[in-house]
Protein backbone atom coordinates (compact mmCIF):
# COMPACT_ATOMS: atom_id res chain seq x y z
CA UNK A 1 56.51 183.74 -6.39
CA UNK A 2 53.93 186.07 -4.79
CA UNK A 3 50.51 185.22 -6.91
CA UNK A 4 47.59 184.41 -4.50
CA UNK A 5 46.05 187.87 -5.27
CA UNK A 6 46.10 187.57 -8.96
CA UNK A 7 43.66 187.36 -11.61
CA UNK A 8 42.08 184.28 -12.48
CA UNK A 9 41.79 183.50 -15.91
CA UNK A 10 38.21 182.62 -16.65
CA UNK A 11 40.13 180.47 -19.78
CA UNK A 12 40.41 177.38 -17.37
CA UNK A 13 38.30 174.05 -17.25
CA UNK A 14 38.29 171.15 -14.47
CA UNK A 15 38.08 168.17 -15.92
CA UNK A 16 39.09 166.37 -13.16
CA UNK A 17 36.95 163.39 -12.01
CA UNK A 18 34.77 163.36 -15.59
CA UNK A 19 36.57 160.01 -16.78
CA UNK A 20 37.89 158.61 -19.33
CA UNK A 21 40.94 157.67 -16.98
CA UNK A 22 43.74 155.14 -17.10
CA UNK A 23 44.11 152.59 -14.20
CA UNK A 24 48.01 152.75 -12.73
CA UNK A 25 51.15 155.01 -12.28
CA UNK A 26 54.19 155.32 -10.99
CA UNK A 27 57.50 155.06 -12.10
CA UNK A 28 56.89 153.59 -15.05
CA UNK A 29 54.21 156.64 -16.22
CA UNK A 30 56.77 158.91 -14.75
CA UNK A 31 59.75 157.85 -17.05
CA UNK A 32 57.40 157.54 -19.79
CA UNK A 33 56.26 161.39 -19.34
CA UNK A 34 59.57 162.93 -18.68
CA UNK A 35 60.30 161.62 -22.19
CA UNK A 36 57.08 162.15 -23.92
CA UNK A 37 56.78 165.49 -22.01
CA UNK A 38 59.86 167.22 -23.76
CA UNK A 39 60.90 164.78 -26.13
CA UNK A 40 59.45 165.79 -29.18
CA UNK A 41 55.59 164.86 -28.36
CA UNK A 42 53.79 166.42 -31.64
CA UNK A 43 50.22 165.95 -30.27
CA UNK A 44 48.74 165.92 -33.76
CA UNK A 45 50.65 162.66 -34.44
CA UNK A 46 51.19 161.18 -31.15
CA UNK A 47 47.82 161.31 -29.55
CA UNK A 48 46.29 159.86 -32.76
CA UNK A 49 44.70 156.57 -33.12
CA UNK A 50 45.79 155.57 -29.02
CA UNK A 51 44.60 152.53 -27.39
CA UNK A 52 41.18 153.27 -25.92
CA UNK A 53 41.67 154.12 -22.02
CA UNK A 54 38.86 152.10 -19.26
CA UNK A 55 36.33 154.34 -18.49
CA UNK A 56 35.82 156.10 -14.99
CA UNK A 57 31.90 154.96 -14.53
CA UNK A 58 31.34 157.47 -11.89
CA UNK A 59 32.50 161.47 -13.51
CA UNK A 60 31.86 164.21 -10.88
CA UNK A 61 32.91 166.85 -12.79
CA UNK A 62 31.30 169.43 -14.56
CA UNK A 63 31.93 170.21 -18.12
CA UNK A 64 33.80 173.90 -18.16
CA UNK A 65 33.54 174.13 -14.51
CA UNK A 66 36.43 176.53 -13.27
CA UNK A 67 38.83 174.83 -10.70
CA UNK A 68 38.45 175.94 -6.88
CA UNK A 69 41.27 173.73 -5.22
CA UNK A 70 44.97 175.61 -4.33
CA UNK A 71 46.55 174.02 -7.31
CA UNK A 72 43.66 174.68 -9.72
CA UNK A 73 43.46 178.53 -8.16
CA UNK A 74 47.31 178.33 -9.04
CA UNK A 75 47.61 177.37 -12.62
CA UNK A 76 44.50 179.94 -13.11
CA UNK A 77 46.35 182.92 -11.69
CA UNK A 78 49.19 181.86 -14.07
CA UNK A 79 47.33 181.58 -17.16
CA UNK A 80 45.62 184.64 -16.42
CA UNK A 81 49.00 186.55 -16.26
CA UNK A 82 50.51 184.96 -19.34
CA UNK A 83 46.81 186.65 -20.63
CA UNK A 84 47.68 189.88 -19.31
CA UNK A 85 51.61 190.16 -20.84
CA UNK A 86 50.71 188.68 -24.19
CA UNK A 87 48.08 190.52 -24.36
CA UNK A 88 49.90 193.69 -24.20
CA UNK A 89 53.44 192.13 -25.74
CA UNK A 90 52.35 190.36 -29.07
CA UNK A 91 50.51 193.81 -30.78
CA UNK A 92 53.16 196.09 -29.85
CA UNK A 93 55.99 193.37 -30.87
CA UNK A 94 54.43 191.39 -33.93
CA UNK A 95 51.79 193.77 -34.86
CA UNK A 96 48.72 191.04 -33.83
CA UNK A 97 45.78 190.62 -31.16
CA UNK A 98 46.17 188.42 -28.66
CA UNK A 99 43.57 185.16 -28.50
CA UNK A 100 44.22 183.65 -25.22
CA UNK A 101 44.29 179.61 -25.23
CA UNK A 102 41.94 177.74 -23.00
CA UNK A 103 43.65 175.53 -19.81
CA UNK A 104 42.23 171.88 -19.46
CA UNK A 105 43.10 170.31 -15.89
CA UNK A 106 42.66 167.08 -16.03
CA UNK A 107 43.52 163.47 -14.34
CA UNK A 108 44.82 160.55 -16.21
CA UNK A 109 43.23 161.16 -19.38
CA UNK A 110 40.69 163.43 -21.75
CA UNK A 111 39.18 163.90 -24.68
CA UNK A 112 41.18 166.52 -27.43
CA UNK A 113 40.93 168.18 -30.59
CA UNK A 114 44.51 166.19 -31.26
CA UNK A 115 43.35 162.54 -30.06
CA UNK A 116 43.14 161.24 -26.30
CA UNK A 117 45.34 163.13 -24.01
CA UNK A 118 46.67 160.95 -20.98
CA UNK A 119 48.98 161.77 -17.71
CA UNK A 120 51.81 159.98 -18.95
CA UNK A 121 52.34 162.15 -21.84
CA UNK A 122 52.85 165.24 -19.64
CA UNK A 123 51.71 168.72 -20.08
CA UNK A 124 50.92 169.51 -23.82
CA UNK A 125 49.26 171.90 -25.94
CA UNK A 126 47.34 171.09 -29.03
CA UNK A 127 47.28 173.68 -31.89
CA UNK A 128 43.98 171.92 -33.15
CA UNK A 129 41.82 173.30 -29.98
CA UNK A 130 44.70 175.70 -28.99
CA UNK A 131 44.20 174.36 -25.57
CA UNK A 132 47.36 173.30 -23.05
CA UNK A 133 46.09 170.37 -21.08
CA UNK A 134 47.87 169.42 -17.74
CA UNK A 135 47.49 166.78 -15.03
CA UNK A 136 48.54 168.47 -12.24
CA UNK A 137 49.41 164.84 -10.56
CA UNK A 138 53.08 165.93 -13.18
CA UNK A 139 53.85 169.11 -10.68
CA UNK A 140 55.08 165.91 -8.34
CA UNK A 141 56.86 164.42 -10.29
CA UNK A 142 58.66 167.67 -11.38
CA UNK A 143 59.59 168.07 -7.76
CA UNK A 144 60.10 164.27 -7.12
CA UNK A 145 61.40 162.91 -9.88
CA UNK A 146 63.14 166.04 -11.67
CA UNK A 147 64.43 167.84 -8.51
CA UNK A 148 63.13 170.81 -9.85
CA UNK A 149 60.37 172.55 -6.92
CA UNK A 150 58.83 175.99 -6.43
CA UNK A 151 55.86 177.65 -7.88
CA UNK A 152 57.87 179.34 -10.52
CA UNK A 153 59.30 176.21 -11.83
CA UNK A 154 55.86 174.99 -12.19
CA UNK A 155 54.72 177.98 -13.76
CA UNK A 156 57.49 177.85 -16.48
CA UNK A 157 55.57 174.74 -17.41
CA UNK A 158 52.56 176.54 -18.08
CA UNK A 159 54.44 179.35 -19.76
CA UNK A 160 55.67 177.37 -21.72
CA UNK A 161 53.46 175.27 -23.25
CA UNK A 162 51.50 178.99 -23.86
CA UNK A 163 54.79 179.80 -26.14
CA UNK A 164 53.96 177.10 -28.28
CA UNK A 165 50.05 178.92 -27.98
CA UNK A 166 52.07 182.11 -29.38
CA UNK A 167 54.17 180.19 -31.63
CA UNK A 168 50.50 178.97 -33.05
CA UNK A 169 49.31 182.27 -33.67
CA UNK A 170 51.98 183.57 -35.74
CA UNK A 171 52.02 181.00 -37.96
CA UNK A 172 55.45 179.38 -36.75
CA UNK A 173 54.25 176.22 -35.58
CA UNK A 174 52.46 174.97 -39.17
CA UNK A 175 55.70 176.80 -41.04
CA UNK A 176 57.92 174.15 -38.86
CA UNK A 177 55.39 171.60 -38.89
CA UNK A 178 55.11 171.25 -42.72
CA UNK A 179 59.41 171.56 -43.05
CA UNK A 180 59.24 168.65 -40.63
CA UNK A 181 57.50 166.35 -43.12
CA UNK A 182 60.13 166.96 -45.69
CA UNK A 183 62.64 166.37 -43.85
CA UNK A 184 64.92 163.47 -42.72
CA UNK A 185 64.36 162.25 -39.03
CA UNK A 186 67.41 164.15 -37.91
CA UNK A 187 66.90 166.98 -39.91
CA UNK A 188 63.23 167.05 -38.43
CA UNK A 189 64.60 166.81 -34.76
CA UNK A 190 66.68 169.56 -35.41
CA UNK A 191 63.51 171.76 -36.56
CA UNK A 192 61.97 170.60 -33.24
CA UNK A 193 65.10 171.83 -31.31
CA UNK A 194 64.59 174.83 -32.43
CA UNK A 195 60.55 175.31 -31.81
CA UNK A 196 61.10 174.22 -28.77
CA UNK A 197 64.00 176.20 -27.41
CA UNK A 198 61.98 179.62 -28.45
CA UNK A 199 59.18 178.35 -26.61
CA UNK A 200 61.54 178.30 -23.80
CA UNK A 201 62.70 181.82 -24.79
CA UNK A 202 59.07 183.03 -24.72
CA UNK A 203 58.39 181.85 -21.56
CA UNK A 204 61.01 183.78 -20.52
CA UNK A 205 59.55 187.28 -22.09
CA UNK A 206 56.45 186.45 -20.25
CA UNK A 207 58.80 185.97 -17.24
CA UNK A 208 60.36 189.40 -17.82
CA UNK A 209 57.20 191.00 -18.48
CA UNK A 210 55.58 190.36 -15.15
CA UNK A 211 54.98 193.69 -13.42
CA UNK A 212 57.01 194.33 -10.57
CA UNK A 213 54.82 195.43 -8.16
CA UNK A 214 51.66 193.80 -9.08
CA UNK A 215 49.86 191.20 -7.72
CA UNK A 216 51.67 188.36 -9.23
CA UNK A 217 55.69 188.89 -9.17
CA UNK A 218 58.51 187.51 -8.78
CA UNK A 219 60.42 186.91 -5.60
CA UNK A 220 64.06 185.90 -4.38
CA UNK A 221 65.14 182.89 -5.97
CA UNK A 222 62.14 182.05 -8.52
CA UNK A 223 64.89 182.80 -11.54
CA UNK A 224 67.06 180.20 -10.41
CA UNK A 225 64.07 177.85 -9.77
CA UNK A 226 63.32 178.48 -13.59
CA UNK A 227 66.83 177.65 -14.35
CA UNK A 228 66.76 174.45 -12.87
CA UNK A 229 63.41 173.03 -14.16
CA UNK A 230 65.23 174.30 -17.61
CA UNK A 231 68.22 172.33 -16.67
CA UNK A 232 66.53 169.04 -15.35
CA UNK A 233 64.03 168.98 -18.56
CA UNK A 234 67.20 169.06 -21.54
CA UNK A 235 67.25 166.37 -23.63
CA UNK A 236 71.03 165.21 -22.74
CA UNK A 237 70.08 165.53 -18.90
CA UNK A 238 66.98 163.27 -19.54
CA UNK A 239 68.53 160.97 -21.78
CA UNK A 240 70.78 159.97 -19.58
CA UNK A 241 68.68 159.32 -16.74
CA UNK A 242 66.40 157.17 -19.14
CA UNK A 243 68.58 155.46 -20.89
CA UNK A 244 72.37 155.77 -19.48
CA UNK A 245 73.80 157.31 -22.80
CA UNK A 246 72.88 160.67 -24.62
CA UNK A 247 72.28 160.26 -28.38
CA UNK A 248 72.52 163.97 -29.94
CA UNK A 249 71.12 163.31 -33.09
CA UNK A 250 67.86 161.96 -31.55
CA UNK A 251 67.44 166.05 -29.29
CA UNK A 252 64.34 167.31 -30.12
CA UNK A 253 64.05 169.69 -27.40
CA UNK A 254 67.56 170.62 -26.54
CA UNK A 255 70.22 170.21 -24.01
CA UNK A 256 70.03 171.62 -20.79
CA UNK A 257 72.65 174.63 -21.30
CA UNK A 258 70.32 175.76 -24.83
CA UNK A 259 67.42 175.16 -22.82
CA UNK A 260 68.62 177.38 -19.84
CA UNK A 261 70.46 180.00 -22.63
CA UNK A 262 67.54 180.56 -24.32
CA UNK A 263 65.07 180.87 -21.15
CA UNK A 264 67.66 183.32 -19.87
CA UNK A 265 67.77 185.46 -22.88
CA UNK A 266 63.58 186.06 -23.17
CA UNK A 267 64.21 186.70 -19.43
CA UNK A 268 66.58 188.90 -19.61
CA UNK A 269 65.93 190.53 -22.70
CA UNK A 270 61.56 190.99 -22.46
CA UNK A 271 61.79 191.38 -26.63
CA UNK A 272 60.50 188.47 -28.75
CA UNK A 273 62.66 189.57 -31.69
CA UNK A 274 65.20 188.05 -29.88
CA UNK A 275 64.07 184.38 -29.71
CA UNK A 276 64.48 184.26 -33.61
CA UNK A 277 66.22 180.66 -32.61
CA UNK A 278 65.90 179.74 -36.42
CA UNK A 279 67.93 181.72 -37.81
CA UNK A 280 70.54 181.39 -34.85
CA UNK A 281 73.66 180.08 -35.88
CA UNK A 282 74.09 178.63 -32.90
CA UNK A 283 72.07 177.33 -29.86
């Protein structure tokens, strides 16, 4: 993916090195964030009332400060094209202005409108501060532990987590949201299924919509390295890893094949109307 001459969105804040963090890692935060990651976290309930994290007693950062390492120039760049096609894509498609969410970086854990955010929950976006927060430390794991490398893997993450931003905007999210507490647990998952797969599908609009020959675009294999983050992040595919058995009824995010469909058809398609995964009769 060719982006180092790209905008950087000024919508990014380093909160690395400001504390609170957790102590530890590893494996253990790794399987926990694969599952928390796209497993159904609803940061409104799951970051609520967590165990308070020790303190880092020395924060360097500065509040707001904009990121100027590779990785934090990356994930800029990124959000600042996601600015740039939804921008243009969400008046002409669903008739309403754009408000571009902000992009926390941070390490191990931080402060949110939704509770306390921490690295083993993954990359997540909170409707209450429309913010996506990330610890970049989960880019390694994607490549380590997911087998899924490349810049544009990474930035389906962020795309991603910015169609849940759009799916905030139009109302969706609070529509599902409120169906969720009426329903059973299974009935609920299968809501979440759904939210989540047109996230997916948006992320692949914004994918479609990059110009060709601008200063961020796509090169030779950055599709397929899409495709495979897709793949390595369904619910089946991560279930088994975690637990050696898949349990359908408990998907929340979808297998690997809806998760790749419906990537594939915002990709290939660059229309929104046609990530309508609710009323899909199938997935």
């Amino acid at each position: 993916m060719r982006w180092q001459g790209g905008r950087r969105s000024g919508n990014v804040e380093d909160r690395r090195g400001m504390g609170p963090g957790l102590v530890g890692g590893g494996i253990g935060t790794v399987v926990i964030a694969l599952i928390a990651m796209f497993l159904g976290v609803d940061p409104r309930v799951v970051l609520q009332n967590q165990p308070a994290a020790p303190t880092n007693t020395q924060p360097t950062g500065k509040p707001g400060a904009a990121p100027t390492d590779s990785m934090g120039a990356f994930v800029s760049v990124i959000l600042g094209s996601t600015e740039d096609v939804w921008t243009r894509v969400l008046p002409a498609e669903a008739g309403q202005q754009y408000q571009a969410p902000k992009l926390r970086i941070f390490d191990r854990a931080t402060p949110t409108a939704c509770g306390t955010g921490q690295t083993a929950m993954g990359p997540f976006y909170c409707p209450l501060d429309r913010a996506v927060y990330i610890d970049l430390s989960f880019y390694r794991d994607l490549k380590e532990q997911l087998g899924a490398p490349g810049d544009f893997a990474q930035a389906y993450v962020i795309a991603h987590e910015v169609g849940h931003h759009v799916q905030n905007l139009l109302g969706i999210s609070d529509q599902v949201h409120e169906a969720e507490q009426r329903a059973s647990k299974t009935e609920a998952n299968a809501l979440s299924v759904r939210l989540e797969l047109q996230a997916d599908c948006f992320a692949g609009v914004w994918g479609n919509q990059i110009p060709k020959d601008g200063p961020v675009a796509l090169e030779s294999g950055d599709v397929e390295e899409a495709l495979n983050a897709a793949t390595a992040i369904g619910d089946d595919r991560l279930q088994q890893q975690s637990q050696g058995r898949v349990v359908p009824e408990s998907f929340t995010h979808g297998t690997s094949a809806q998760r790749v469909r419906w990537f594939r058809r915002g990709f290939e398609s660059g229309d929104i109307k046609n990530c309508d995964t609710f009323n899909a009769p199938t997935l």
